[in-house]
N, C-alpha and C. Protein backbone atom coordinates (compact mmCIF):
# COMPACT_ATOMS: atom_id res chain seq x y z
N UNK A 1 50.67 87.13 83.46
CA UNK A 1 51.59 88.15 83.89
C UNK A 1 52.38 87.69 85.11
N UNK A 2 51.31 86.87 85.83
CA UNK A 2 52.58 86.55 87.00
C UNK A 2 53.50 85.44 86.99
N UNK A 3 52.99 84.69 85.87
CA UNK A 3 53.62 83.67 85.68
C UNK A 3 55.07 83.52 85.25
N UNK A 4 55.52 85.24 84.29
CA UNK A 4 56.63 85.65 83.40
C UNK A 4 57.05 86.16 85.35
N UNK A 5 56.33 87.04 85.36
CA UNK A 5 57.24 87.53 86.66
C UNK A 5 58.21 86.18 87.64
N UNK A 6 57.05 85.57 87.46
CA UNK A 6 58.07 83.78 88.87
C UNK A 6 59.12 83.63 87.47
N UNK A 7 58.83 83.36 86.37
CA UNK A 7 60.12 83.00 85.68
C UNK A 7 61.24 83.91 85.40
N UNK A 8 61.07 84.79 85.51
CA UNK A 8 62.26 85.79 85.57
C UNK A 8 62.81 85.77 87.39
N UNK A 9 62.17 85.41 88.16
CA UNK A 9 62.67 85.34 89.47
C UNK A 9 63.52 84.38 89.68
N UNK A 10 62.86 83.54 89.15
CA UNK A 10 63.66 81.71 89.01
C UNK A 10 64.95 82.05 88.18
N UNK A 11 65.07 82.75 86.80
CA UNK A 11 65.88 82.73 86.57
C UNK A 11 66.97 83.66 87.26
N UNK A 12 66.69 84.92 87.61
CA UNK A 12 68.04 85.18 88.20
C UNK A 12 68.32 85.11 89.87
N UNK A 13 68.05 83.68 90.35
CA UNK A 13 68.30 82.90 91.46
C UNK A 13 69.04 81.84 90.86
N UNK A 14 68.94 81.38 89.45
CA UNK A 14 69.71 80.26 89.13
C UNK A 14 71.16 81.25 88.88
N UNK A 15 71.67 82.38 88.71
CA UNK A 15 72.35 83.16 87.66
C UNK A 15 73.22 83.47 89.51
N UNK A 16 72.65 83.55 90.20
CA UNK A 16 73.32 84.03 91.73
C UNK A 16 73.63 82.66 92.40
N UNK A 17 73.05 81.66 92.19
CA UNK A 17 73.72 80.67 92.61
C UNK A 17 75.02 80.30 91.93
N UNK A 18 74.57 80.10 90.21
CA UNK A 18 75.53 79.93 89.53
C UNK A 18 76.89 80.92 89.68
N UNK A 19 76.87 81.72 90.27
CA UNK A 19 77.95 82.53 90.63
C UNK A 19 78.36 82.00 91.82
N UNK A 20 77.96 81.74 92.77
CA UNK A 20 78.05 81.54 93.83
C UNK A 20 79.06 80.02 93.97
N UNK A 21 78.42 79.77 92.67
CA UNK A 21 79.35 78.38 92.57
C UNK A 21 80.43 78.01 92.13
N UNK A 22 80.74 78.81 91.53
CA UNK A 22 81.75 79.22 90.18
C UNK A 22 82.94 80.17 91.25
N UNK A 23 82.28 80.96 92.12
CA UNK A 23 83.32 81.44 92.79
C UNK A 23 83.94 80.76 94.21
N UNK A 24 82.96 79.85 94.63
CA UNK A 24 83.43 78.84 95.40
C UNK A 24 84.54 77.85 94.97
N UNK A 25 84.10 77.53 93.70
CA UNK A 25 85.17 76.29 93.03
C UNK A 25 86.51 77.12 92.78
N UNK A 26 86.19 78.31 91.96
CA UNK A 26 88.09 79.09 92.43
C UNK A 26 88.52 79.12 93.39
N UNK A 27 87.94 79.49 94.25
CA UNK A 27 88.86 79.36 95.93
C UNK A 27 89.14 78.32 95.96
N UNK A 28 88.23 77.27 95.79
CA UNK A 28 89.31 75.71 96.45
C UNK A 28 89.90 75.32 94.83
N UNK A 29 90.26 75.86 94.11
CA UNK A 29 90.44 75.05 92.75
C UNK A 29 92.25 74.98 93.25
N UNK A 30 92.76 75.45 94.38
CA UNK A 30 94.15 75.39 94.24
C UNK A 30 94.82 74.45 95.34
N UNK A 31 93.41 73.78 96.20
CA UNK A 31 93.28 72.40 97.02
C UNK A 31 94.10 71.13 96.13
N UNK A 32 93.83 71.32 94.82
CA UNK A 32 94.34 69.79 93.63
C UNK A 32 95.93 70.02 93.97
N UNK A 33 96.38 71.26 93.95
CA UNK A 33 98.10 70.87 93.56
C UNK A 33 98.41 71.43 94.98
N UNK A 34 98.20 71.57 96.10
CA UNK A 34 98.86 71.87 97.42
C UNK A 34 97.96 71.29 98.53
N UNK A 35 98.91 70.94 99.42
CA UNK A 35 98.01 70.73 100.46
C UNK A 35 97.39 71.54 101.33
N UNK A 36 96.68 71.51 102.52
CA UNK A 36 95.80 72.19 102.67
C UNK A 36 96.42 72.90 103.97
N UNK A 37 97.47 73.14 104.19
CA UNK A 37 98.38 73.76 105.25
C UNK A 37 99.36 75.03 104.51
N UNK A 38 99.57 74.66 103.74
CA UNK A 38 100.38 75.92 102.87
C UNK A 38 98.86 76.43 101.94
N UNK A 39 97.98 75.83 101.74
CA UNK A 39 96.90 76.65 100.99
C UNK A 39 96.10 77.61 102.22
N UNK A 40 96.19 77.26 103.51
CA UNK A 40 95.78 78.72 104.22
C UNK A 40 96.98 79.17 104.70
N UNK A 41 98.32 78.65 105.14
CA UNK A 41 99.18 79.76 105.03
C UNK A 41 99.06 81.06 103.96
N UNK A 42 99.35 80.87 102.53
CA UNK A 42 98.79 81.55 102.06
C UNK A 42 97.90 82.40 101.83
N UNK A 43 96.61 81.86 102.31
CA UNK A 43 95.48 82.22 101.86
C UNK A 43 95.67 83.45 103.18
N UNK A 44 96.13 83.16 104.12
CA UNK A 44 95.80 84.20 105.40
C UNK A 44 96.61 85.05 104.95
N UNK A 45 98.03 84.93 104.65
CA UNK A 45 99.15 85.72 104.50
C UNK A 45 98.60 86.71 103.48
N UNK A 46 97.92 86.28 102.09
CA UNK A 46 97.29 87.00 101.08
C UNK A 46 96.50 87.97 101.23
N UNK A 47 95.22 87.61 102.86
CA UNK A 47 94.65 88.73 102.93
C UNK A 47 94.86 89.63 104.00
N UNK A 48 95.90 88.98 105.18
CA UNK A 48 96.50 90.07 105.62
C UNK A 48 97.51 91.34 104.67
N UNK A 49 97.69 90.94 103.68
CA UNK A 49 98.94 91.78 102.85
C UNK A 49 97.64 92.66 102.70
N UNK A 50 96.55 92.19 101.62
CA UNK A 50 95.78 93.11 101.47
C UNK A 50 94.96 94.29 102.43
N UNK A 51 94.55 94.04 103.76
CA UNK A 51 94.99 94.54 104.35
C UNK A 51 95.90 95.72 104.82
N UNK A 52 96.86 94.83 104.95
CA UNK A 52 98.05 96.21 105.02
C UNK A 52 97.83 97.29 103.82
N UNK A 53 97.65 96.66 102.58
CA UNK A 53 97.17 97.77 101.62
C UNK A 53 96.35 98.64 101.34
N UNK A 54 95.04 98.10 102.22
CA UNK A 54 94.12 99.03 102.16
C UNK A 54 94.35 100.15 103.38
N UNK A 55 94.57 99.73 104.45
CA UNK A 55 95.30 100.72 105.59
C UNK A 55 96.22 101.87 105.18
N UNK A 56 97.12 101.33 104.66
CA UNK A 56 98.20 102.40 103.63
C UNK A 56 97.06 103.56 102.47
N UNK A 57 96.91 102.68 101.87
CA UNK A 57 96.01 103.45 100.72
C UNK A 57 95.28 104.31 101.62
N UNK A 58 94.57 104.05 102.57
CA UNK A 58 92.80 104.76 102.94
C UNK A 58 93.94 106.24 103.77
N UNK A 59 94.75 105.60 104.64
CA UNK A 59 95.63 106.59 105.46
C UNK A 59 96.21 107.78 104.16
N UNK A 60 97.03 107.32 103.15
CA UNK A 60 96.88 108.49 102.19
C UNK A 60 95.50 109.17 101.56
N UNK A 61 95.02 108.47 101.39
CA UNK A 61 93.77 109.05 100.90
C UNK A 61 93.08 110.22 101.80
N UNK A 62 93.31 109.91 103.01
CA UNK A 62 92.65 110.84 104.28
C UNK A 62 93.65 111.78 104.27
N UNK A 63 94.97 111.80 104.16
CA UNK A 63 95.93 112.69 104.24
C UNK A 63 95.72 113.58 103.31
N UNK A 64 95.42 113.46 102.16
CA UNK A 64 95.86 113.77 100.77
C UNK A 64 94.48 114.67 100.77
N UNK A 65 93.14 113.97 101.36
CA UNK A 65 92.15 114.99 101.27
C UNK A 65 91.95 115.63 101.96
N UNK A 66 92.67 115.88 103.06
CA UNK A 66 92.59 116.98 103.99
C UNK A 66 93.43 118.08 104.00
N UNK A 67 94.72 118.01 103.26
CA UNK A 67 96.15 118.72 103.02
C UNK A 67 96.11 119.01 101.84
N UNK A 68 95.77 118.27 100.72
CA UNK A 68 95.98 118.61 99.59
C UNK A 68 97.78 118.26 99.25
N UNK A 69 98.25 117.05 100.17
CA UNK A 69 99.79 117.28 100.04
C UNK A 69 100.04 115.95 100.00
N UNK A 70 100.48 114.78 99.71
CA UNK A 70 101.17 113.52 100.21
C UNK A 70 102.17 114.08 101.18
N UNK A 71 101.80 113.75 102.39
CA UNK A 71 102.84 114.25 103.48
C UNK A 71 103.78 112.92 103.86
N UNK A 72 105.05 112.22 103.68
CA UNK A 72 105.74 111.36 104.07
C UNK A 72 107.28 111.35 104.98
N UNK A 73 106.81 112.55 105.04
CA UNK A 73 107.93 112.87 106.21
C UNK A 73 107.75 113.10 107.94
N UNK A 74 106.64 113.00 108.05
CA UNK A 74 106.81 112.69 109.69
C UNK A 74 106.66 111.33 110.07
N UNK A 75 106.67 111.61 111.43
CA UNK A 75 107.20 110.35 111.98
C UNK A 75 108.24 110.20 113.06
């Protein structure tokens, strides 16, 4: 019995690494065709935008559940 238990542990430590790896290699998979000065220009610019999006979004969202209104006129 404990023996199935370590092998089911083992296996999903191989299944979280294997992710772990797989999502590492996308991030740098775009190192091959740019160099590495416009790949964090980007990369910063990308998650500041996002950012800005979630700020926008969460700020309506708080508006919207407290009013019941999209309010876009003050200011």
């Amino acid at each position: 019995m404990a023996a199935v238990d370590i092998a089911e542990q083992q296996g999903t430590d191989i299944k979280k690494w294997a992710g772990w790896i797989v999502g590492i290699g996308i991030w740098f998979l775009p190192l091959f065709g740019m160099d590495f000065n416009t790949y964090m220009v980007l990369t910063i610019a990308g998650l500041s935008m996002g950012m800005l999006m979630f700020l926008t979004a969460s700020g309506f969202s708080l508006i919207f559940g407290l009013m019941d209104v999209l309010n876009l006129a003050h200011g």
